[in-house]
Structures are given as C-alpha cells and as structure tokens.
Protein backbone atom coordinates (compact mmCIF):
# COMPACT_ATOMS: atom_id res chain seq x y z
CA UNK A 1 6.33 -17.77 -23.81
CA UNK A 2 2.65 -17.91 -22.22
CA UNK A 3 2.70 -18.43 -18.59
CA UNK A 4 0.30 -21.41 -17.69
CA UNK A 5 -2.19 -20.86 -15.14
CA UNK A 6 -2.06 -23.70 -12.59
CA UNK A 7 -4.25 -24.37 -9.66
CA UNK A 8 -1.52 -22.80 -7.45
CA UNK A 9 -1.12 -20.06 -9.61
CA UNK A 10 -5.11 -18.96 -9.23
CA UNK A 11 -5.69 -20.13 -6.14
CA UNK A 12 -7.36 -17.18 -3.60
CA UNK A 13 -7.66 -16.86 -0.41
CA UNK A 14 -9.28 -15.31 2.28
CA UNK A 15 -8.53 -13.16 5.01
CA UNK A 16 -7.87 -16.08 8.18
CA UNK A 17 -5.72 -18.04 5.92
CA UNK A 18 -3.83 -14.65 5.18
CA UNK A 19 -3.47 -13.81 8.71
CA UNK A 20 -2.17 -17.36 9.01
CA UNK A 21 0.60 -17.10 6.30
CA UNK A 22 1.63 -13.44 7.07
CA UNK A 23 1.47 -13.51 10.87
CA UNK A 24 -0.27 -9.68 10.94
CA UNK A 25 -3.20 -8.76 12.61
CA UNK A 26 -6.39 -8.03 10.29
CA UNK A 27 -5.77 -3.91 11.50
CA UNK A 28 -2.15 -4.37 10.42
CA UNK A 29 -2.60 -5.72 7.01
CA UNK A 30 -5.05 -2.80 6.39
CA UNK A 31 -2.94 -0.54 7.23
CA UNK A 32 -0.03 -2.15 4.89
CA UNK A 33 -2.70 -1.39 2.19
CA UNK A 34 -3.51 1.94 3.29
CA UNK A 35 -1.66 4.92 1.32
CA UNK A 36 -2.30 7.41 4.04
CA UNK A 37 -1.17 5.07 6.60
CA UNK A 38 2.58 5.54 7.87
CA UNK A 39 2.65 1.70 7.88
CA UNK A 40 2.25 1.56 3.77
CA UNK A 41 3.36 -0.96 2.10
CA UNK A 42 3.73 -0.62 -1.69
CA UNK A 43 4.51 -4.13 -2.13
CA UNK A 44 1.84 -6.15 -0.05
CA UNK A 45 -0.19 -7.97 -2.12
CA UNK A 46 -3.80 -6.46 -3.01
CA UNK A 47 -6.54 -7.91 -2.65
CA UNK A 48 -8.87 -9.00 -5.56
CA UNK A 49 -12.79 -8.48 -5.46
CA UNK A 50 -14.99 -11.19 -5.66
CA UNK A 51 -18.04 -8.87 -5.60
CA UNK A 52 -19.55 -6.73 -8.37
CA UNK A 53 -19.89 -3.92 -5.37
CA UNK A 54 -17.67 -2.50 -3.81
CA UNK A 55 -18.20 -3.26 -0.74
CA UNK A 56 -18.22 -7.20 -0.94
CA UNK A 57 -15.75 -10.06 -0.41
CA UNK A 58 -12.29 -9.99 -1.41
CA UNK A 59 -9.48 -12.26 -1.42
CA UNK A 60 -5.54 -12.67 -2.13
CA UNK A 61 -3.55 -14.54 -4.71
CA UNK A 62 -1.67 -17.09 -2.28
CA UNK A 63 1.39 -16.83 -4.83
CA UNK A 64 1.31 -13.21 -4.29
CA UNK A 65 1.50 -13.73 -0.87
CA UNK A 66 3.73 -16.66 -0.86
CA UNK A 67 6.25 -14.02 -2.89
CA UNK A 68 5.69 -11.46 -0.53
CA UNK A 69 6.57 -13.75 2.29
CA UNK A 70 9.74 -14.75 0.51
CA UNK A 71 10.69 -10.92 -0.44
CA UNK A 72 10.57 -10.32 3.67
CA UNK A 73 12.68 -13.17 4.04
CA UNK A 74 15.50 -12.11 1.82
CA UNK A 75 15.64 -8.75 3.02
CA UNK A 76 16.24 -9.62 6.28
CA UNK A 77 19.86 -10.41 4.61
C-alpha cells in the first residue's frame, strides 16, 4: 500500500514553532541531537536541510514531532 503524502504529512517547520510544540529550550533540543551529549536522544526527530551547504537552514517534519510528542506522553504511563 503507498502511503499518500498529505499537506500534514510534509509540512516543516522551523525552529520557534518547535520550541513551541516541544516546550525545550533551543540549547536543549541540540543537545537531544547531540551523540556526545549525556542528554542524547536517539529518538528526537532530526532535522532536515533546506540548504545545499551545510551550514544553512533546517527544519522538522511536524508529524515527526507531533509523534515524538505523543511517544513522551505514553511513556509517562
């Protein structure tokens, strides 16, 4: 079955509306993506690039995020 890619589905976003959904700082979602850090977090969402450099604007799937949000949720128990 092929998955259908909706508006929701693709939708990015950037880092103040991720700040906004996750309640973390801008220094603690870094550090969620940071392997050295001891704050890892293997299943935070990564972010996609919306440069050709590597140093230029990136941004998050909001259903990765909205997962992510939900997978907190349920392991609270």
């Amino acid at each position: 079955m092929e998955k259908k890619c909706t508006e929701n589905t693709r939708r990015l976003i950037r880092l103040p509306e991720l700040l906004r959904m996750v309640g973390l700082s801008r220094s603690a979602i870094y550090l969620r993506l940071n392997p050295r850090s001891q704050y890892f977090d293997k299943t935070f969402p990564r972010p996609v690039s919306l440069a050709s450099t590597s140093r230029g604007a990136v941004a998050w799937s909001a259903v990765e995020v909205e997962r992510w949000c939900t997978s907190r949720l349920e392991a609270r128990g």
